[in-house]
N, C-alpha and C. Protein backbone atom coordinates (compact mmCIF):
# COMPACT_ATOMS: atom_id res chain seq x y z
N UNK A 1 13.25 -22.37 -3.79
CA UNK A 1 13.57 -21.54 -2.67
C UNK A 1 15.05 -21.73 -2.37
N UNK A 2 15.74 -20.80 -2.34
CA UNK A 2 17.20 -20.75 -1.56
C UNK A 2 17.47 -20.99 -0.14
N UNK A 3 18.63 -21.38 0.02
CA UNK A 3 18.75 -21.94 1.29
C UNK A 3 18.71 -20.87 2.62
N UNK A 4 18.23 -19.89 2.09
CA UNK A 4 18.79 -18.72 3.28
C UNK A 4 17.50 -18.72 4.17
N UNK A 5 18.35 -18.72 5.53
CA UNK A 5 17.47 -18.99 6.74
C UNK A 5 16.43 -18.08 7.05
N UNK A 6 16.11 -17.07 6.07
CA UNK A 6 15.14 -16.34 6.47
C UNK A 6 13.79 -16.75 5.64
N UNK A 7 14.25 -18.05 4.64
CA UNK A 7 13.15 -17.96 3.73
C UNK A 7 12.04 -19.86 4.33
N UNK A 8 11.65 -18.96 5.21
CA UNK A 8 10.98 -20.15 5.74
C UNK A 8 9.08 -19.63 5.91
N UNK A 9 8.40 -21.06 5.70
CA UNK A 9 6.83 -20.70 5.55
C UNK A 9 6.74 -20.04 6.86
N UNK A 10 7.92 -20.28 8.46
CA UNK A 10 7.02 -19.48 9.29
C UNK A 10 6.85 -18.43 8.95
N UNK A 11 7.49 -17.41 8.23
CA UNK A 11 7.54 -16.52 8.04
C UNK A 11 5.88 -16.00 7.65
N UNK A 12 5.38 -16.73 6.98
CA UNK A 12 3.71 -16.59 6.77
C UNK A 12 3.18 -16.04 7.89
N UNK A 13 3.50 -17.05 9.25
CA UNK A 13 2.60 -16.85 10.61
C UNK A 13 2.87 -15.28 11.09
N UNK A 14 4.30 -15.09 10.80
CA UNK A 14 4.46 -13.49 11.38
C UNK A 14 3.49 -12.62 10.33
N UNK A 15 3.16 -12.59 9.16
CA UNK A 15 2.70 -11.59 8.51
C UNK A 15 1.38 -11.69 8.17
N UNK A 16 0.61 -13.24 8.66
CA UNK A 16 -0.48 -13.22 8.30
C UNK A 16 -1.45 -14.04 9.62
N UNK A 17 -2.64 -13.79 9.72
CA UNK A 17 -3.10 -14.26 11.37
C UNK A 17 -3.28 -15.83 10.67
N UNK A 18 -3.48 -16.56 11.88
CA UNK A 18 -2.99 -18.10 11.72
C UNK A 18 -3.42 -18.81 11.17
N UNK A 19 -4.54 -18.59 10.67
CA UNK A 19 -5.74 -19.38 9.62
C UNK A 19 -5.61 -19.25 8.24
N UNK A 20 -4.96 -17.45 8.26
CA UNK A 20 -5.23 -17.33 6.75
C UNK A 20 -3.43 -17.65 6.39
N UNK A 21 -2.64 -18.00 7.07
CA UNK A 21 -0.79 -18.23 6.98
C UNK A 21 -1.00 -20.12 6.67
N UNK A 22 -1.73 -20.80 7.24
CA UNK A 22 -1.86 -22.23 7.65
C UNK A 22 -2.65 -22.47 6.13
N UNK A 23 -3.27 -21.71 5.38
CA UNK A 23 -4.06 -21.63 4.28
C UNK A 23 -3.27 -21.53 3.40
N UNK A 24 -2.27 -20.51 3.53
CA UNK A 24 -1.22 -20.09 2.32
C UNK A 24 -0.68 -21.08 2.18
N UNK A 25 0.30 -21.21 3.50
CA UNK A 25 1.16 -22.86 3.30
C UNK A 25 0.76 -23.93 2.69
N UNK A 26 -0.64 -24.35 2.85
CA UNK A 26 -1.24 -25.65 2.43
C UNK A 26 -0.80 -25.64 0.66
N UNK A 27 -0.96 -24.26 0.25
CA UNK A 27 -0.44 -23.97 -1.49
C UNK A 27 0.49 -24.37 -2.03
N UNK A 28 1.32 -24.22 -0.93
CA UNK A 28 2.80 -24.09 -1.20
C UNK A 28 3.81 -25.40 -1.41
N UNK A 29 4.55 -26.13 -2.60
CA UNK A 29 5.24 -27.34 -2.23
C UNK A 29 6.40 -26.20 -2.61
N UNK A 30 7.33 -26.40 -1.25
CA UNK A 30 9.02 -25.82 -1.53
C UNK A 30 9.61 -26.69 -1.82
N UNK A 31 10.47 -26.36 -2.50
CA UNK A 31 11.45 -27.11 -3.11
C UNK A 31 12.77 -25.88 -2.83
N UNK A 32 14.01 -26.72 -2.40
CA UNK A 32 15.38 -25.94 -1.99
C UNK A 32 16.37 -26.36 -3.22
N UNK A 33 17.00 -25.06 -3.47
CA UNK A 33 18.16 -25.18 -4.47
C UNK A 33 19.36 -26.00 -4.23
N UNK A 34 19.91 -26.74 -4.47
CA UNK A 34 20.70 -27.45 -4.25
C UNK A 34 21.82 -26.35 -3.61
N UNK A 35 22.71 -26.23 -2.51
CA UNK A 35 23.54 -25.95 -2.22
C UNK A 35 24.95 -25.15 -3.20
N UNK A 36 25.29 -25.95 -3.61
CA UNK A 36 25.97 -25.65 -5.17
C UNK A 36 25.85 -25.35 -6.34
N UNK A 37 23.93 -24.93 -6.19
CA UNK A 37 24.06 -24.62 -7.56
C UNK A 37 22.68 -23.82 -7.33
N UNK A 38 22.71 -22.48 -6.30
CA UNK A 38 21.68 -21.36 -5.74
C UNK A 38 22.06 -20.21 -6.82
N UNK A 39 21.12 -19.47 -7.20
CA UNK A 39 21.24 -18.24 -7.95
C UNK A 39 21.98 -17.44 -7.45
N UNK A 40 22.21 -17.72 -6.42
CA UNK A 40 23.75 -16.91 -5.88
C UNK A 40 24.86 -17.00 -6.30
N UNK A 41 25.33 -18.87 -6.41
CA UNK A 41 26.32 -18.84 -6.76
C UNK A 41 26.62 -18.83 -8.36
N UNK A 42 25.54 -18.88 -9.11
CA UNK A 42 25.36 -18.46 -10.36
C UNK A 42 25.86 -17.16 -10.12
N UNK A 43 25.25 -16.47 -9.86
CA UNK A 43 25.63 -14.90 -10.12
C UNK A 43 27.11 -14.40 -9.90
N UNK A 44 27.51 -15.06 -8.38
CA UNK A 44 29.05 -15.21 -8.27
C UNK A 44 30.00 -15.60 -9.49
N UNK A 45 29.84 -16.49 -10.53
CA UNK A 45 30.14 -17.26 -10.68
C UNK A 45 30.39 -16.33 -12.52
N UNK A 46 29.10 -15.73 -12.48
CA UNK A 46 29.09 -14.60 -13.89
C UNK A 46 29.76 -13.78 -13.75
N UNK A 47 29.59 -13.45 -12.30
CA UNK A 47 30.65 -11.83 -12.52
C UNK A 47 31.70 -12.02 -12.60
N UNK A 48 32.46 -13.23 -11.50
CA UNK A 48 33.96 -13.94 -11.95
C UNK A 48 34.15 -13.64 -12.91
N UNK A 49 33.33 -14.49 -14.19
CA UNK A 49 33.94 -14.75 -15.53
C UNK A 49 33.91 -13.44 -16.75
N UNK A 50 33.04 -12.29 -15.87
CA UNK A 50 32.84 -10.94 -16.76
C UNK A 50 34.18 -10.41 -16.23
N UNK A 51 34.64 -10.58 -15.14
CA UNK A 51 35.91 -9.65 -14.37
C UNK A 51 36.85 -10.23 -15.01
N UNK A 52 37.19 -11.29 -15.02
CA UNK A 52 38.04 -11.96 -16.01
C UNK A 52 38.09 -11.90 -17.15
N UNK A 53 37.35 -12.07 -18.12
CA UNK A 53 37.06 -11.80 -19.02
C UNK A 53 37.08 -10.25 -19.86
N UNK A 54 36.40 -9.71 -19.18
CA UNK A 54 36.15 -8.25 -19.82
C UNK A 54 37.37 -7.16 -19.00
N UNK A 55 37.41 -6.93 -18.09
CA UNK A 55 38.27 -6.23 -17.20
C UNK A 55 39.54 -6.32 -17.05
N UNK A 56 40.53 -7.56 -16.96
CA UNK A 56 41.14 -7.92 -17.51
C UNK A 56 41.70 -7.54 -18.88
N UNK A 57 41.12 -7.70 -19.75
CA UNK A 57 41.36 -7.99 -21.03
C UNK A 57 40.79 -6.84 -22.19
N UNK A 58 39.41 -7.12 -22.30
CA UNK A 58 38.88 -5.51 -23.00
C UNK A 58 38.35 -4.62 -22.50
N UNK A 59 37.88 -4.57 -21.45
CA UNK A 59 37.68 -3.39 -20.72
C UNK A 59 39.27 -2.68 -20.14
N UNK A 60 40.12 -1.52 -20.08
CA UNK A 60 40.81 -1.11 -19.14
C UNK A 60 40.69 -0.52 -17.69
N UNK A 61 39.53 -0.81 -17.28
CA UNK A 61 38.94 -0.26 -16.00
C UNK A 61 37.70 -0.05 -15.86
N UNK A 62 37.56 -0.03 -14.37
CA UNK A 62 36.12 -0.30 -14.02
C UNK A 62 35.05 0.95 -14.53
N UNK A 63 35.98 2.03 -14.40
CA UNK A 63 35.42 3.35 -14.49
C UNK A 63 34.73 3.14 -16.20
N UNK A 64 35.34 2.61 -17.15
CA UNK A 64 35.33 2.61 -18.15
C UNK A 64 33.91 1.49 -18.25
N UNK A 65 34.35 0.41 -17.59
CA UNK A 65 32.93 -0.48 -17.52
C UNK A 65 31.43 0.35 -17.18
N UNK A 66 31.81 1.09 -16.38
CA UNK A 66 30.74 1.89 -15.56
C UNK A 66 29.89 2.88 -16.56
């Protein structure tokens, strides 16, 4: 699970009545992405090196990437 504050088990209680949310959870072991190293900043981190890489260099423009 990523660190973003919306991704929490309460979230169960809003979408499911309290027995069958308290049921789901019991399923569930979360585990959080380390801070520095979330599929976010992966992804950040690819496109950097495609913009750099390709755009820069062999691509001449975005239009052209596109």
């Amino acid at each position: 699970m990523d660190n973003l504050n919306t991704l929490k088990l309460s979230a169960l209680y809003k979408a499911f009545r309290a027995d069958e949310a308290s049921r789901l959870a019991d399923r569930f072991e979360v585990h959080h992405a380390p801070r520095h190293g979330s599929w976010l900043d992966m992804a950040e981190i690819e496109i950097g090196v495609l913009s750099r890489r390709c755009l820069a260099r062999r691509i001449p423009d975005h239009e052209t990437l596109e």
